[in-house]
PDB file of N, CA and C in Angstrom:
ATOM      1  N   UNK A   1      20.497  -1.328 -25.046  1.00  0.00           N
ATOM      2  CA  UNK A   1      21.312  -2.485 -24.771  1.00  0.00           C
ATOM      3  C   UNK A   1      22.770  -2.228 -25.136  1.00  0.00           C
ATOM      4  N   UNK A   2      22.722  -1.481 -26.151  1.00  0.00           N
ATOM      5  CA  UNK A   2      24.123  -1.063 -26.612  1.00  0.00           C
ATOM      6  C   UNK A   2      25.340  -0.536 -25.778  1.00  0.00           C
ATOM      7  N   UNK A   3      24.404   0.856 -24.583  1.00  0.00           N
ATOM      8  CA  UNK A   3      25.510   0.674 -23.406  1.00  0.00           C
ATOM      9  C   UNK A   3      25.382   0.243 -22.381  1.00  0.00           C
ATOM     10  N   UNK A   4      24.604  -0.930 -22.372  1.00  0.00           N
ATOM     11  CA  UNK A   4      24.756  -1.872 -21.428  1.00  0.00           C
ATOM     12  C   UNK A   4      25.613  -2.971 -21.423  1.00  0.00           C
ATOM     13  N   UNK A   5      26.249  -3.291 -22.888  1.00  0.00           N
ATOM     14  CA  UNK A   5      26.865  -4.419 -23.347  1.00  0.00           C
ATOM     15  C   UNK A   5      27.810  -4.987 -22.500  1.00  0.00           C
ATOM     16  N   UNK A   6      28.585  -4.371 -22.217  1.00  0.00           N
ATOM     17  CA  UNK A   6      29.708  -4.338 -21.548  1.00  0.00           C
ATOM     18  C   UNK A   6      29.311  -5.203 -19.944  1.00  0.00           C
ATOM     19  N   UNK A   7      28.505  -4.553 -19.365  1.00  0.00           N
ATOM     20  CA  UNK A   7      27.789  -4.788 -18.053  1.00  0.00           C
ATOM     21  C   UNK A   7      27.473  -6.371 -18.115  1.00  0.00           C
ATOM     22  N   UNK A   8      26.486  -6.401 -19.238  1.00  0.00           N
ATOM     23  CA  UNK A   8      25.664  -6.989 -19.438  1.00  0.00           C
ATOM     24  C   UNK A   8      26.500  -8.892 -20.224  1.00  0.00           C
ATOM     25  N   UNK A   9      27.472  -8.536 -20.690  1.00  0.00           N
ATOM     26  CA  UNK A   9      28.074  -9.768 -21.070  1.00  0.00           C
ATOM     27  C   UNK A   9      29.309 -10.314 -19.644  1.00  0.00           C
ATOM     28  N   UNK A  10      29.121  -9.742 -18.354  1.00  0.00           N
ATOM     29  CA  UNK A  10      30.134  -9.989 -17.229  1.00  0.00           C
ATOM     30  C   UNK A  10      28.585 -10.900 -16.590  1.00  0.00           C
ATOM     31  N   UNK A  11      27.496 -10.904 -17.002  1.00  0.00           N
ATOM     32  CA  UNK A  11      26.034 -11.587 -15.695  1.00  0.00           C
ATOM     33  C   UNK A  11      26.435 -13.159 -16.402  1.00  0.00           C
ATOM     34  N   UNK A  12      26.067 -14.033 -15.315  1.00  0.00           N
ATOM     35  CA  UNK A  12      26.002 -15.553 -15.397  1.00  0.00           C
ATOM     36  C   UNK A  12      24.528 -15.400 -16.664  1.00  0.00           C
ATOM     37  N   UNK A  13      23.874 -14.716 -16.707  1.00  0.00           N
ATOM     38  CA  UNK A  13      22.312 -14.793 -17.240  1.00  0.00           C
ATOM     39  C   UNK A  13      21.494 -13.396 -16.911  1.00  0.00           C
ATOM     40  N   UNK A  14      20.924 -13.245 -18.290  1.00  0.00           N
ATOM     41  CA  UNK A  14      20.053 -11.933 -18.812  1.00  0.00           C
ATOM     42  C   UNK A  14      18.815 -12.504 -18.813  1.00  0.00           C
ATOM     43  N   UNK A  15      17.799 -12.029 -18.149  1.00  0.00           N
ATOM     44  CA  UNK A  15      16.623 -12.147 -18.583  1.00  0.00           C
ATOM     45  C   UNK A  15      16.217 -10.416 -19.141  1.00  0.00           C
ATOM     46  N   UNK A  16      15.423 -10.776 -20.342  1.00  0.00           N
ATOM     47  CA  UNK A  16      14.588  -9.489 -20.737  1.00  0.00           C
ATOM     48  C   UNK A  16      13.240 -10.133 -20.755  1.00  0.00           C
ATOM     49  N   UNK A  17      12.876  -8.983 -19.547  1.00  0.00           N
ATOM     50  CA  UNK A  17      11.314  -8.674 -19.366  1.00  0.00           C
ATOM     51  C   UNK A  17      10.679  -7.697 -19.865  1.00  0.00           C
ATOM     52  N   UNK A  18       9.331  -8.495 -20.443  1.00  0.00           N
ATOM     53  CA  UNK A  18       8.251  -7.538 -21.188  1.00  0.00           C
ATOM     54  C   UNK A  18       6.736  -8.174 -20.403  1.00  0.00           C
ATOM     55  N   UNK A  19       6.617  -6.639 -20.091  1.00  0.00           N
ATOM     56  CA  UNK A  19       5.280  -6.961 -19.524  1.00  0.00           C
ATOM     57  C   UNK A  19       4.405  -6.416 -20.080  1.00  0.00           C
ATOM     58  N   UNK A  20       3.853  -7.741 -20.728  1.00  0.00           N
ATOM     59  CA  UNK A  20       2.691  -8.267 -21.759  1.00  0.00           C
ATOM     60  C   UNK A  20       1.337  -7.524 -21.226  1.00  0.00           C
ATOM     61  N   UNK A  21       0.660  -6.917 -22.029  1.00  0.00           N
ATOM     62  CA  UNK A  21      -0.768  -6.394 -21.987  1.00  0.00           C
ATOM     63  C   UNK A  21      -0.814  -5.351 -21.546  1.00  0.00           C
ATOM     64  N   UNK A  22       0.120  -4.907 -21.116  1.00  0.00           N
ATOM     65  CA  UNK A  22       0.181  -3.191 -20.296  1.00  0.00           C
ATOM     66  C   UNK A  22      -0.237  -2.375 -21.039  1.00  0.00           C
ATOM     67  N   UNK A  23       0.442  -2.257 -22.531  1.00  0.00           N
ATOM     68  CA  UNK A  23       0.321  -1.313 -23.051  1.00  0.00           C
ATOM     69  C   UNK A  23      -0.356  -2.535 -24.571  1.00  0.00           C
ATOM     70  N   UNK A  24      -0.366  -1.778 -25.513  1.00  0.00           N
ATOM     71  CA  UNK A  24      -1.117  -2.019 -26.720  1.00  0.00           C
ATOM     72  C   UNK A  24       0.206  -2.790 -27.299  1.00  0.00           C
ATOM     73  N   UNK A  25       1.144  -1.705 -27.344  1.00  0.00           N
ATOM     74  CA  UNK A  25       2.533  -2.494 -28.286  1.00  0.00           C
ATOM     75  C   UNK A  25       3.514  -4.213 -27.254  1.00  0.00           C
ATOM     76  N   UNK A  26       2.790  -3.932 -25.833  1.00  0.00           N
ATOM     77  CA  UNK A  26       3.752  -4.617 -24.817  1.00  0.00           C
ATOM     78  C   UNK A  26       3.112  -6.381 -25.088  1.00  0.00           C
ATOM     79  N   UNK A  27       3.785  -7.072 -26.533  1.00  0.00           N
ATOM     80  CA  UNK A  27       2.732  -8.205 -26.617  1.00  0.00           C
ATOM     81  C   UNK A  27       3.727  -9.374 -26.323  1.00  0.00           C
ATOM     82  N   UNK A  28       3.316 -10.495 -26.225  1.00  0.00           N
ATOM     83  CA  UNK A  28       4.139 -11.716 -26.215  1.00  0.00           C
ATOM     84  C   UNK A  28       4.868 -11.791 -27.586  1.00  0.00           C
ATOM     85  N   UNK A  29       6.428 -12.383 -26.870  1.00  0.00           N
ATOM     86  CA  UNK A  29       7.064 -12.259 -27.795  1.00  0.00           C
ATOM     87  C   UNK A  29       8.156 -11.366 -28.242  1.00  0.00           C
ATOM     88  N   UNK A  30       7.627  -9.975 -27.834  1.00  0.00           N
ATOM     89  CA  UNK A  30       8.660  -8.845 -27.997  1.00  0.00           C
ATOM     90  C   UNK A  30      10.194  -9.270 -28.059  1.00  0.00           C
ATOM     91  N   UNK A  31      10.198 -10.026 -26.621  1.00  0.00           N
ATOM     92  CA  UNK A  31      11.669 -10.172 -26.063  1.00  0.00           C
ATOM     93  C   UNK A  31      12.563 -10.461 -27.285  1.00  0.00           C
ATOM     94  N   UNK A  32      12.042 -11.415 -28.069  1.00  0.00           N
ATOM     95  CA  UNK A  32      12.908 -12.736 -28.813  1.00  0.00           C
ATOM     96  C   UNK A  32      14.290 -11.782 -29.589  1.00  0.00           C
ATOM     97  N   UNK A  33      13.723 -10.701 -30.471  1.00  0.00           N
ATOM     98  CA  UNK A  33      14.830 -10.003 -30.937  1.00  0.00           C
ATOM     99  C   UNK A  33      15.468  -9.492 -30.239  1.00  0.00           C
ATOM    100  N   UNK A  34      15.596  -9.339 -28.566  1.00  0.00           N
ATOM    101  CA  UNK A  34      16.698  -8.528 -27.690  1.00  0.00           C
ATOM    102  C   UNK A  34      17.304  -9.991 -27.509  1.00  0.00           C
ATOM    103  N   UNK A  35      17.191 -10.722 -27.028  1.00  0.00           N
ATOM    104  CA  UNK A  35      17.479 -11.950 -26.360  1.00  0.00           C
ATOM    105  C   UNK A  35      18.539 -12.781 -27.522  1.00  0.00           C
ATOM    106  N   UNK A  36      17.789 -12.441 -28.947  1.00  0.00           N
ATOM    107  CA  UNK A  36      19.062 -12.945 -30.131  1.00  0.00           C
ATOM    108  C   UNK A  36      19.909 -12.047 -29.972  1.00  0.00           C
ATOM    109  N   UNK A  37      19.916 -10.571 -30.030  1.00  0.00           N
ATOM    110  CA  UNK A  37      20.850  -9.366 -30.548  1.00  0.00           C
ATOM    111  C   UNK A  37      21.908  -9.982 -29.332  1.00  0.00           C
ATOM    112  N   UNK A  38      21.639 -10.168 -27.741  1.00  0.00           N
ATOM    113  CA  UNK A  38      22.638 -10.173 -27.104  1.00  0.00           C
ATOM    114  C   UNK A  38      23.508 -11.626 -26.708  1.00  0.00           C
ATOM    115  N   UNK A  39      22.626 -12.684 -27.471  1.00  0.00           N
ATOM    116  CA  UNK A  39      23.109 -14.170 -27.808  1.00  0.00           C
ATOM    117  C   UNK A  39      24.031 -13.962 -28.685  1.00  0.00           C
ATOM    118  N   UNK A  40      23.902 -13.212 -29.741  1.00  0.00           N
ATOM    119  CA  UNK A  40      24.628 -12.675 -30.918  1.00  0.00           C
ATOM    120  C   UNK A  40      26.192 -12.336 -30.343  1.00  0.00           C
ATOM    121  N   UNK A  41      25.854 -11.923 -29.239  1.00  0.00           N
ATOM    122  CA  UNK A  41      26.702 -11.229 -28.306  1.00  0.00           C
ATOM    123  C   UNK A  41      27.681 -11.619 -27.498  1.00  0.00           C
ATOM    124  N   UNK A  42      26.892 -13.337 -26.882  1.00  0.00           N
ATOM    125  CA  UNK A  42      27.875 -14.395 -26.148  1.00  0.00           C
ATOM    126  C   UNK A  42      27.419 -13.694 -24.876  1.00  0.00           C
ATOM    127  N   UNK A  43      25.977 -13.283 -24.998  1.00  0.00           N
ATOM    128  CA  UNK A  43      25.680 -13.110 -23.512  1.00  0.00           C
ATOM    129  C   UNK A  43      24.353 -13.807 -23.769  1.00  0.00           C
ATOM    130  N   UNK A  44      24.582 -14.677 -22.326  1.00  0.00           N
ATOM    131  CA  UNK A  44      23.431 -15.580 -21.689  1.00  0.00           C
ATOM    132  C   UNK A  44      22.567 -15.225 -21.812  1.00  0.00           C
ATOM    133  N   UNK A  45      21.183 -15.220 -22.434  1.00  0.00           N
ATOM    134  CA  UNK A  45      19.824 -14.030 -22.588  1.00  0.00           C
ATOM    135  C   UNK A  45      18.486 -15.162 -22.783  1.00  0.00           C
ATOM    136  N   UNK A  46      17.710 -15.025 -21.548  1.00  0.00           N
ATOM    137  CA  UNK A  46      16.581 -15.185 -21.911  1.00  0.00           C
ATOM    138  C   UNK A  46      15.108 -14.787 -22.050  1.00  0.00           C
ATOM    139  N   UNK A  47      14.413 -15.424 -22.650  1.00  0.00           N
ATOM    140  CA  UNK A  47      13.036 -13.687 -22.400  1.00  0.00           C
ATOM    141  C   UNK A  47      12.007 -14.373 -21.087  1.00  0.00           C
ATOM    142  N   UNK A  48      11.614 -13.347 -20.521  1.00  0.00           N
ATOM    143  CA  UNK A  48      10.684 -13.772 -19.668  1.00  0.00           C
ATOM    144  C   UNK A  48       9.383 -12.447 -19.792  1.00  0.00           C
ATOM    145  N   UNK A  49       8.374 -13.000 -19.676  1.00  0.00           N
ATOM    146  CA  UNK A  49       6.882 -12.307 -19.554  1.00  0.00           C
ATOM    147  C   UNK A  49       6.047 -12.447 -18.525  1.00  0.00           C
ATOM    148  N   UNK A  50       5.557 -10.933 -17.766  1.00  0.00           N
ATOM    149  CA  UNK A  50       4.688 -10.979 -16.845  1.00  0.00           C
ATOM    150  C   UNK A  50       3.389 -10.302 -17.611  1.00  0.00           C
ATOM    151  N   UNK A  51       2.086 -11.024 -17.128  1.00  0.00           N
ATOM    152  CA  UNK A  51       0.724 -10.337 -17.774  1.00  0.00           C
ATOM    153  C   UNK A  51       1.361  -9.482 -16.936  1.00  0.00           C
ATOM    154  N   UNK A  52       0.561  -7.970 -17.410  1.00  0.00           N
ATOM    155  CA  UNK A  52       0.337  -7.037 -16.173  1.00  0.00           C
ATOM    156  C   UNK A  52      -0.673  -6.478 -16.905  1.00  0.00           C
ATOM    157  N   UNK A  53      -1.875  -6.869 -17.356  1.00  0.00           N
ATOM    158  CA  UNK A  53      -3.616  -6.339 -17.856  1.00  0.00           C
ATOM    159  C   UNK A  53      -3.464  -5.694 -16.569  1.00  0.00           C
ATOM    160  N   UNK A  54      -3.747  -6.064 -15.892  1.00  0.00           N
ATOM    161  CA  UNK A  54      -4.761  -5.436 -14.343  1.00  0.00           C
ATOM    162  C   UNK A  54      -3.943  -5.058 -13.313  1.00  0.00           C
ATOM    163  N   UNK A  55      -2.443  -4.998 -13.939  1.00  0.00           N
ATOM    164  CA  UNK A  55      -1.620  -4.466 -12.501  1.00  0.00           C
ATOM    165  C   UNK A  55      -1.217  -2.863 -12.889  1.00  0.00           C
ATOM    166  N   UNK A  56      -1.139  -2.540 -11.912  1.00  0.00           N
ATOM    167  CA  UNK A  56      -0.074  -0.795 -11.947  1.00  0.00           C
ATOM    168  C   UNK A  56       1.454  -1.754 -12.838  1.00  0.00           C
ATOM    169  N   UNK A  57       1.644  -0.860 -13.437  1.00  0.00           N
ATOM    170  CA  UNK A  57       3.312  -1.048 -13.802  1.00  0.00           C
ATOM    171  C   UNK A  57       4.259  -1.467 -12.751  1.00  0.00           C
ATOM    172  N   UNK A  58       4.372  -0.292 -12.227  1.00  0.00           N
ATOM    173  CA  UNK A  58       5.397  -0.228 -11.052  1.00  0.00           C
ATOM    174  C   UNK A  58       5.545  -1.579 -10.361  1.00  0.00           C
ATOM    175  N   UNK A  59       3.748  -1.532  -9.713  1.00  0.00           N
ATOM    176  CA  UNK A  59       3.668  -2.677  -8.964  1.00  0.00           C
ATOM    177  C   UNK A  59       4.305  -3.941 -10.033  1.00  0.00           C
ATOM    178  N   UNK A  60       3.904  -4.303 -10.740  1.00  0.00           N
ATOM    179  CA  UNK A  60       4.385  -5.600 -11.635  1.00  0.00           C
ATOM    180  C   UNK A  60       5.600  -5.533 -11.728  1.00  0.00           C
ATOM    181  N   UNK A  61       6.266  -4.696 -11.817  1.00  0.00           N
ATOM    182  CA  UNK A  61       8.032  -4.479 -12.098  1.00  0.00           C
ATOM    183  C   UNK A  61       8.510  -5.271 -10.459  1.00  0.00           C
ATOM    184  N   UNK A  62       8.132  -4.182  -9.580  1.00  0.00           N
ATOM    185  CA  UNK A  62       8.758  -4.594  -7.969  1.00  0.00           C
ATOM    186  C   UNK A  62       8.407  -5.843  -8.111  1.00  0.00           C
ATOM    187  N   UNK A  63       6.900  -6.429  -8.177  1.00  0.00           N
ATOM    188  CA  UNK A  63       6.758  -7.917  -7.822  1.00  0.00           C
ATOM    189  C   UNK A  63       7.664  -9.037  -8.376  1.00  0.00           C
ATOM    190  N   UNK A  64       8.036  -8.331  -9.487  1.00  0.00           N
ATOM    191  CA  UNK A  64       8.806  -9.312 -10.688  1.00  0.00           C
ATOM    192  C   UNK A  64      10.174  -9.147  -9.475  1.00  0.00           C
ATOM    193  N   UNK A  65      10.832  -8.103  -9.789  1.00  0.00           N
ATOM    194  CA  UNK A  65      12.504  -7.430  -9.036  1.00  0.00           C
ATOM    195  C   UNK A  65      12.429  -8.274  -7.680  1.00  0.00           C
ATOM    196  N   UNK A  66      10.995  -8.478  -6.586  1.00  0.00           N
ATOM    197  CA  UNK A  66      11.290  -9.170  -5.590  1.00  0.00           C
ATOM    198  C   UNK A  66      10.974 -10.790  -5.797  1.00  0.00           C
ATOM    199  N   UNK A  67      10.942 -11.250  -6.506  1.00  0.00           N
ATOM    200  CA  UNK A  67      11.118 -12.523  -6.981  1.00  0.00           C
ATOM    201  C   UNK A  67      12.610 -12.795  -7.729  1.00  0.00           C
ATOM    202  N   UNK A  68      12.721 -12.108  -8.372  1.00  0.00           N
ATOM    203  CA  UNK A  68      14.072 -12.547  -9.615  1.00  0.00           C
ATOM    204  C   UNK A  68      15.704 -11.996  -8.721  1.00  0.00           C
ATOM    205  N   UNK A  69      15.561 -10.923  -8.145  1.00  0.00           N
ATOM    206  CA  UNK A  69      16.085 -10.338  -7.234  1.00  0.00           C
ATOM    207  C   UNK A  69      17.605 -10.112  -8.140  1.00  0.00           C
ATOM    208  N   UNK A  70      17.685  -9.274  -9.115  1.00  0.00           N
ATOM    209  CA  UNK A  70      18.421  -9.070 -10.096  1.00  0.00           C
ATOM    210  C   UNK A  70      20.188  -8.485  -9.727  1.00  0.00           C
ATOM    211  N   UNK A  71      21.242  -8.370 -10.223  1.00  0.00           N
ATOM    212  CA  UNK A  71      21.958  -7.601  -9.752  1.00  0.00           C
ATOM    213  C   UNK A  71      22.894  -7.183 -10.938  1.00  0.00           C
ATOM    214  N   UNK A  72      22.298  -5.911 -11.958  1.00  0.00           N
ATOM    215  CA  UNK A  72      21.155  -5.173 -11.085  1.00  0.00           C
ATOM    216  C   UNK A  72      20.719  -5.247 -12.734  1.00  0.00           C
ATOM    217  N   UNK A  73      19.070  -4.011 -12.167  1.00  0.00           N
ATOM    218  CA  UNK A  73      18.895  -3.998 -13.158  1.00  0.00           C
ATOM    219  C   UNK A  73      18.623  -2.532 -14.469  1.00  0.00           C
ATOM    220  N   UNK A  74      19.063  -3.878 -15.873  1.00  0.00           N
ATOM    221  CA  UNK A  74      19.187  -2.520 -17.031  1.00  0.00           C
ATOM    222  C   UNK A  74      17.890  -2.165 -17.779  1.00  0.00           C
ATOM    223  N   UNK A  75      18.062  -0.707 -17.387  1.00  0.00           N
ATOM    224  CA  UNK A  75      16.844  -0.693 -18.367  1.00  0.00           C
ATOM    225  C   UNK A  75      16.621   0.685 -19.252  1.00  0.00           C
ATOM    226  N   UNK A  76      15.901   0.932 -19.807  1.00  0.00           N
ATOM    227  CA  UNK A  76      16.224   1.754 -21.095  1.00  0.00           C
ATOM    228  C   UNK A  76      14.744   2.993 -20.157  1.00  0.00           C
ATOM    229  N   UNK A  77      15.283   4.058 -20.508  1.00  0.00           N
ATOM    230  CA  UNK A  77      14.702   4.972 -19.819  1.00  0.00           C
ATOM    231  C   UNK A  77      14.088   5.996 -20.542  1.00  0.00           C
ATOM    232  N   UNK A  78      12.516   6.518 -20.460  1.00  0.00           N
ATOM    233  CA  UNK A  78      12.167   7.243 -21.412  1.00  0.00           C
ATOM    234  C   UNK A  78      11.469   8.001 -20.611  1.00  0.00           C
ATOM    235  N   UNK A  79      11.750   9.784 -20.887  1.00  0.00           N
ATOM    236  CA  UNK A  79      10.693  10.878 -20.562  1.00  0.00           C
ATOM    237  C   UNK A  79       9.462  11.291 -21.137  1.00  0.00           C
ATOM    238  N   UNK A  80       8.524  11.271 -20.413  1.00  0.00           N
ATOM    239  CA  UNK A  80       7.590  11.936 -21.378  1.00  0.00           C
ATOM    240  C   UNK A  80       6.789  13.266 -20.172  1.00  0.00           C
ATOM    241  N   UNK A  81       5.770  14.279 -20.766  1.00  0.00           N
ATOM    242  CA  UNK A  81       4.992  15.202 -20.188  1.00  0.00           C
ATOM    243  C   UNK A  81       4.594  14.374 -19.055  1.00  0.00           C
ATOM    244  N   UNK A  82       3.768  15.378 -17.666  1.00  0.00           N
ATOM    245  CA  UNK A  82       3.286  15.035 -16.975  1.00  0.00           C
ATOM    246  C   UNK A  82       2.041  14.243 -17.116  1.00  0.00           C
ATOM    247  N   UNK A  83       1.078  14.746 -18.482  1.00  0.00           N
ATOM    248  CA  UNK A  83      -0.148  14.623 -18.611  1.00  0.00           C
ATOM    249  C   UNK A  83      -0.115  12.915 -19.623  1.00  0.00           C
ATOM    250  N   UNK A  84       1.179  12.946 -20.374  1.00  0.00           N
ATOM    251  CA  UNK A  84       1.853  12.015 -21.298  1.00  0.00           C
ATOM    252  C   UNK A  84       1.786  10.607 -20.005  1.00  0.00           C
ATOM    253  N   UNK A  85       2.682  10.871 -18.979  1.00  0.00           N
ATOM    254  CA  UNK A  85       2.767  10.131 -17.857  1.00  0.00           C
ATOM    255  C   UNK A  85       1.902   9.444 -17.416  1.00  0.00           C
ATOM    256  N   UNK A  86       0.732  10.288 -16.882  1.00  0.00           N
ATOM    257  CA  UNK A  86      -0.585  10.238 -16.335  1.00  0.00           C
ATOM    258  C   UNK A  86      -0.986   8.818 -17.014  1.00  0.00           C
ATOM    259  N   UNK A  87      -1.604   8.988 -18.256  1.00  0.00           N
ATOM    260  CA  UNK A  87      -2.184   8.633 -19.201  1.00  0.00           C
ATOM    261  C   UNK A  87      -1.338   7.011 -19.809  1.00  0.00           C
ATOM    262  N   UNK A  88      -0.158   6.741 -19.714  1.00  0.00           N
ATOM    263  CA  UNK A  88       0.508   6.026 -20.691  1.00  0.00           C
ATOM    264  C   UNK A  88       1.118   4.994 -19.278  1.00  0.00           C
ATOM    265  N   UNK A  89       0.831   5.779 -17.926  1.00  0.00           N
ATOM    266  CA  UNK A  89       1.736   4.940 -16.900  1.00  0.00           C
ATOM    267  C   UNK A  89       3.693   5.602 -17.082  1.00  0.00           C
ATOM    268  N   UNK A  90       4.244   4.814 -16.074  1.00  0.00           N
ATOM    269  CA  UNK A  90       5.274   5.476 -15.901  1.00  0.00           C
ATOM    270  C   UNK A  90       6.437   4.542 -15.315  1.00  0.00           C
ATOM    271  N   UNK A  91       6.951   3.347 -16.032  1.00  0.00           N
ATOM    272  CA  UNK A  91       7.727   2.483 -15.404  1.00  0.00           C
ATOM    273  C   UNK A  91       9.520   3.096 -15.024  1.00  0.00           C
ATOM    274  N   UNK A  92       9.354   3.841 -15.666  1.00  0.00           N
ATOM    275  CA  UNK A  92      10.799   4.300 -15.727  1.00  0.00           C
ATOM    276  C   UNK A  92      10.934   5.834 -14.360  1.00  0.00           C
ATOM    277  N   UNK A  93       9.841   6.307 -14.222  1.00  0.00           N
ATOM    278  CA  UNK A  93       9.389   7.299 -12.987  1.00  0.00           C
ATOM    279  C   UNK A  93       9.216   6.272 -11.871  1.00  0.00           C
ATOM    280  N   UNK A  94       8.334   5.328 -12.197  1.00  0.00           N
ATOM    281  CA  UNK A  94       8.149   4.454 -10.758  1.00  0.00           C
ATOM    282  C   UNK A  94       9.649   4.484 -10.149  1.00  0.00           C
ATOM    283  N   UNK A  95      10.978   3.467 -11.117  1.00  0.00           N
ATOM    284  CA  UNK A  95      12.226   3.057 -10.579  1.00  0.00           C
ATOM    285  C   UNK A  95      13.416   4.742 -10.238  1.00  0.00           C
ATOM    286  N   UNK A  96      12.980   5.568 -10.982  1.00  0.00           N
ATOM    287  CA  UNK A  96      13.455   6.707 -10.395  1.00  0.00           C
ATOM    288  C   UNK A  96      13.116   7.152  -9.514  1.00  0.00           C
ATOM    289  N   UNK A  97      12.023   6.859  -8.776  1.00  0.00           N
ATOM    290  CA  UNK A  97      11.117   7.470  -7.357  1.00  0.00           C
ATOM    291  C   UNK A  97      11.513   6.332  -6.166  1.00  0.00           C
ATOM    292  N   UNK A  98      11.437   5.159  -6.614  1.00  0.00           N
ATOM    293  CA  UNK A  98      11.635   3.975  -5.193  1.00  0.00           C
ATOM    294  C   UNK A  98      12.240   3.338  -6.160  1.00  0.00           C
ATOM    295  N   UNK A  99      13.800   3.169  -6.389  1.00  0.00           N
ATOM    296  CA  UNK A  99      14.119   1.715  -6.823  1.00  0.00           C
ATOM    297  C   UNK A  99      14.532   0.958  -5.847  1.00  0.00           C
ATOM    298  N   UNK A 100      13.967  -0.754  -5.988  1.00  0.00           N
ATOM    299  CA  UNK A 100      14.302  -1.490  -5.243  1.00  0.00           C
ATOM    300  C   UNK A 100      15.344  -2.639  -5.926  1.00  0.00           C
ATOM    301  N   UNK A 101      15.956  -2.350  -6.344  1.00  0.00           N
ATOM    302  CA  UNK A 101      17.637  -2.672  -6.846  1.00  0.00           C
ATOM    303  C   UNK A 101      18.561  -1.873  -7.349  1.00  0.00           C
ATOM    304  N   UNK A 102      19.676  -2.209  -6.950  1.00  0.00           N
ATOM    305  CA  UNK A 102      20.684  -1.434  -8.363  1.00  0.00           C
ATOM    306  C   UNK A 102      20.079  -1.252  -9.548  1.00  0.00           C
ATOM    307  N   UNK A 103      20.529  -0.121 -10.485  1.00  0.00           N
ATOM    308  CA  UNK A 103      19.645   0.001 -11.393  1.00  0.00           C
ATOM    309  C   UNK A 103      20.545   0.723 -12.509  1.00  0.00           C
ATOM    310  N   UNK A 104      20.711   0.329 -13.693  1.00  0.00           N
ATOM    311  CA  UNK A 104      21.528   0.703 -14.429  1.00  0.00           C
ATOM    312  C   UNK A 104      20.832   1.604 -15.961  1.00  0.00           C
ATOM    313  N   UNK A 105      20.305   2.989 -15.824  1.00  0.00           N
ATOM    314  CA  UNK A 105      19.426   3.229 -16.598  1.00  0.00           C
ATOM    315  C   UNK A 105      20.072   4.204 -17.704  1.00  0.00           C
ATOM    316  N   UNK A 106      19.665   3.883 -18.625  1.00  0.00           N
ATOM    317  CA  UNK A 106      20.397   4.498 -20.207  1.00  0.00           C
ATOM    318  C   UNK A 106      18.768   5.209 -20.742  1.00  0.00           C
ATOM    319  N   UNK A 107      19.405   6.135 -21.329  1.00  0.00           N
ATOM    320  CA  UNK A 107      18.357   7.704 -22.180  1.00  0.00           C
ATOM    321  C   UNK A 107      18.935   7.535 -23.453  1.00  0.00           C
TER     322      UNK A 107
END
C-alpha cells in the first residue's frame, strides 16, 4: 500500500478485497487494518469480501473486477515456485496472464 499511496489517495473510494475462505489465512475481517492504515491516510477506504470456498481465484477476482469495474486496480504481488503455484493457487499469475483492468502491481 505504501507505493500505492500516492495513486491511491487521488480515487473518489478504495475498496480492499479479501477473498474469504480461499486460503486458510484469507478470513473475514482481514481488510479492517488496511482500510484504517489508509483512512489514517485521508483516503476513502472500504473493506469488501467475496466467499471464494468453491471458486478458482482468478475466476472470483474477474467476477468481482467485472462487477466493481475498478480504475484500476492495486495489488500487492507475490512469486512463488511452479509446484508452490500449483498447490497454493495463483492470483497474482492469473492478473499477469489476462488482466482485465488497469492494474497497478507492487513486489
Amino acid at each position: 500500500m505504501r507505493d500505492a499511496l500516492p495513486l491511491l489517495k487521488l480515487a473518489d473510494e478504495v475498496r480492499v478485497l479479501t477473498l474469504v475462505k480461499e486460503k486458510p489465512a484469507a478470513i473475514a475481517g482481514l481488510g479492517a487494518d488496511a482500510v484504517r492504515h489508509l483512512r489514517s491516510h485521508g483516503v476513502p477506504a472500504v473493506a469488501e469480501e467475496v466467499d471464494a470456498a468453491d471458486a478458482n481465484i482468478g475466476n472470483a477476482l474477474d467476477d468481482y473486477l467485472a462487477l466493481i469495474r475498478p480504475e484500476p486496480l492495486v495489488m500487492g504481488a507475490y512469486g512463488h515456485s511452479r509446484l508452490r503455484e500449483f498447490v497454493l493457487g495463483g492470483a497474482t499469475e492469473h492478473v499477469l496472464q489476462s488482466p482485465k483492468v488497469a492494474t497497478f502491481l507492487v513486489h
